[in-house]
Protein backbone atom coordinates (compact mmCIF):
# COMPACT_ATOMS: atom_id res chain seq x y z
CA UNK A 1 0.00 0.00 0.00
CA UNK A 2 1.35 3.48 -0.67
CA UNK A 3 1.82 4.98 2.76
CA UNK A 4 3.56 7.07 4.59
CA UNK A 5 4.62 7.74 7.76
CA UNK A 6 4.02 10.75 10.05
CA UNK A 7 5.12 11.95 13.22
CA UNK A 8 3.29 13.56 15.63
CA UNK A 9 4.70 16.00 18.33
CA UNK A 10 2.77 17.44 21.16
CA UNK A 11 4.69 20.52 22.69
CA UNK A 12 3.54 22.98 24.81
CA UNK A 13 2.42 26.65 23.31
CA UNK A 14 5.08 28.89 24.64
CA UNK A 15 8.14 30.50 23.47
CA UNK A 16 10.97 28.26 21.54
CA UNK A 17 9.06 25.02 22.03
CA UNK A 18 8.93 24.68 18.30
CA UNK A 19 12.43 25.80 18.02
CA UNK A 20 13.66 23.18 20.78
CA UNK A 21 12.06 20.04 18.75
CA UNK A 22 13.53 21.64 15.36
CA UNK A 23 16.94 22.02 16.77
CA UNK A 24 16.55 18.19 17.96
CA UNK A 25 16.03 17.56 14.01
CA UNK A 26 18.53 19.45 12.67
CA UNK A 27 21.31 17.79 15.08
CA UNK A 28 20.10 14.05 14.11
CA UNK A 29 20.56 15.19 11.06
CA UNK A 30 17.19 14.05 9.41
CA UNK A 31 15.87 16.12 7.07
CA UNK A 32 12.18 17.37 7.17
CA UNK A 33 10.02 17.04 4.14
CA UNK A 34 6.71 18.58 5.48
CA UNK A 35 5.44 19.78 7.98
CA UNK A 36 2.16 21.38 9.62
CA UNK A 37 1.64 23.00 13.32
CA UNK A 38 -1.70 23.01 15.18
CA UNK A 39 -2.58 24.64 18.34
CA UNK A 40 -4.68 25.38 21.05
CA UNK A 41 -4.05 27.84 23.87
CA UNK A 42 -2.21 25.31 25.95
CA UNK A 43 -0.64 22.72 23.52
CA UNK A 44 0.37 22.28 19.58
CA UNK A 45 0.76 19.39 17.51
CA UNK A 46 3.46 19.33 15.26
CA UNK A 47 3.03 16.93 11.90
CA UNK A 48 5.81 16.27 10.12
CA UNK A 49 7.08 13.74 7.55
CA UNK A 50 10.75 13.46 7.87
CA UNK A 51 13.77 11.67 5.67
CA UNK A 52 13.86 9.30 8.48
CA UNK A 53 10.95 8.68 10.88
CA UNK A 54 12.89 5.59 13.37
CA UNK A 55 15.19 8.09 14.21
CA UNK A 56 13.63 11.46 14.58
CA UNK A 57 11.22 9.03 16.71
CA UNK A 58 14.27 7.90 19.13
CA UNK A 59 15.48 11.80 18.94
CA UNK A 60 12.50 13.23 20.22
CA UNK A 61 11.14 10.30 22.54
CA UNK A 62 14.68 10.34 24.05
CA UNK A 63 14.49 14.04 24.87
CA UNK A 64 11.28 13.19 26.44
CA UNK A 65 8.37 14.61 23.95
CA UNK A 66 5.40 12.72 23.38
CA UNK A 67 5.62 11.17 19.72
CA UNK A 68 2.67 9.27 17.38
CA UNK A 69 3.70 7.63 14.29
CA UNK A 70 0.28 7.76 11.76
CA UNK A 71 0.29 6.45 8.31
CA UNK A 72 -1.71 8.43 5.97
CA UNK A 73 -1.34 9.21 2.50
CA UNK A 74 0.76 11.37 0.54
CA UNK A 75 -0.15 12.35 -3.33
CA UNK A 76 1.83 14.26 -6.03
CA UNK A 77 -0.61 16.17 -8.71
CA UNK A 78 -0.14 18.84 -11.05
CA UNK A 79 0.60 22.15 -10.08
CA UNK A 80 -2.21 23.73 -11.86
CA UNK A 81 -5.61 24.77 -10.90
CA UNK A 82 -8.72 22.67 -10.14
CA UNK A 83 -6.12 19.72 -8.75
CA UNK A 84 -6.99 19.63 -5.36
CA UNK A 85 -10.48 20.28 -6.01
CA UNK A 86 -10.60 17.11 -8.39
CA UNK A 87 -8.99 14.38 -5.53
CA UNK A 88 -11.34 15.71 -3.17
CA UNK A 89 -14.48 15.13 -5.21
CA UNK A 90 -12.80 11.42 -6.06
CA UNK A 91 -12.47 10.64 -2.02
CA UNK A 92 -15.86 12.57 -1.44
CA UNK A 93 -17.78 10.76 -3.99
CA UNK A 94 -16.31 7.14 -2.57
CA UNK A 95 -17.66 7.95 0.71
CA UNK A 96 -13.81 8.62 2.25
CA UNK A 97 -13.81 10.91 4.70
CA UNK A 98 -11.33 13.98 4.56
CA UNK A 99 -9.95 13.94 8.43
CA UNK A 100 -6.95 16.72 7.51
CA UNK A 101 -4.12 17.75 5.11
CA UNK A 102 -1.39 19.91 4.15
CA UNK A 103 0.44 20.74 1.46
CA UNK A 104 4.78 21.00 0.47
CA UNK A 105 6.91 21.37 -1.93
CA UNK A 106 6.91 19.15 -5.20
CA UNK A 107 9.21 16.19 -4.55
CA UNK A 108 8.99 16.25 -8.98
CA UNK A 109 9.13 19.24 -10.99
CA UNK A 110 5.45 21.44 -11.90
CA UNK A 111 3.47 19.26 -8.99
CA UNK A 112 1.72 20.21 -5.72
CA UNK A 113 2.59 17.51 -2.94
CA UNK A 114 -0.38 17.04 -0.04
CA UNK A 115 -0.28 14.34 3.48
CA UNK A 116 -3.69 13.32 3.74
CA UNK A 117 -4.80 11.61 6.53
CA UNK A 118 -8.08 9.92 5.73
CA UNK A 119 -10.57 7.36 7.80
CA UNK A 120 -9.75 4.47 4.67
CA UNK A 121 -6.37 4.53 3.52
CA UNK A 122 -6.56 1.26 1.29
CA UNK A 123 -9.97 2.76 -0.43
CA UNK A 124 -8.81 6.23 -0.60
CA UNK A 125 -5.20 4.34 -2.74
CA UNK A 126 -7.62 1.97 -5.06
CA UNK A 127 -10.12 5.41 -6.56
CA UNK A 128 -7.12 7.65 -5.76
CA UNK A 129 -5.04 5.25 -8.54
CA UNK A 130 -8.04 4.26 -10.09
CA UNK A 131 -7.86 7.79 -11.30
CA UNK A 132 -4.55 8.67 -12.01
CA UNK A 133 -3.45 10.57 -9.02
CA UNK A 134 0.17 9.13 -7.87
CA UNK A 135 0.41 8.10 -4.41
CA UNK A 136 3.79 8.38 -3.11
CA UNK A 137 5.50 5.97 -0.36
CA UNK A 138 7.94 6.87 2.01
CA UNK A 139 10.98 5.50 -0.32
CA UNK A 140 9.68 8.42 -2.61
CA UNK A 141 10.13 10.94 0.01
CA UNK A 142 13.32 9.95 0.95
């Protein structure tokens, strides 16, 4: 299945938090491929697909943040409009439900890359590649 993997960070919402798990990162030496940052007034969670989820994982558990590992899926479209706004009518109209997403950088030239984290990720793969949108793994990422 074409997957990948995400890692969740829950730090607290005050000054340099963020900064503190990036520097973490950065001295493991993984590189970060996408990320997104939620918050409320007390908390954030950090998402972010990384060049190398086992270790950021030991990095970050080892300096004593609470880390989740989700798969969800990652897709590579056109960079163009309407793109977007096409795979969401594919999952909507197959009953998959949306539960969040985020966009980066192109990992190929002239396309949009998105994490989607949906309630079915083998039925959102099969009408996702049913319809020509690529699914990329983890491999791809790296």
């Amino acid at each position: 299945m074409a997957n990948a993997k995400q890692i969740s960070v829950f730090v607290d919402n005050k000054p340099a938090q963020l900064a503190g798990v990036m520097k973490l990162i950065k001295e493991s030496g993984v590189n970060v491929r996408a990320l997104s940052l939620a918050d409320t007034s007390d908390f954030g969670i950090l998402r972010m697909i990384v060049q190398d989820t086992d270790k950021a994982v030991s990095v970050l558990k080892s300096a004593s943040y609470a880390v989740t590992v989700t798969e969800l899926l990652v897709i590579s479209i056109p960079d163009a409009p309407g793109q977007l706004s096409r795979v969401l009518d594919i999952l909507g109209s197959h009953n998959v439900n949306l539960e969040y997403l985020y966009a980066f950088t192109g990992v190929f030239d002239n396309t949009a890359c998105f994490a989607i984290r949906v309630d079915d990720n083998a039925a959102a793969v099969k009408v996702l590649t049913d319809n020509g949108i690529i699914t990329l793994t983890e491999n791809d990422l790296a």
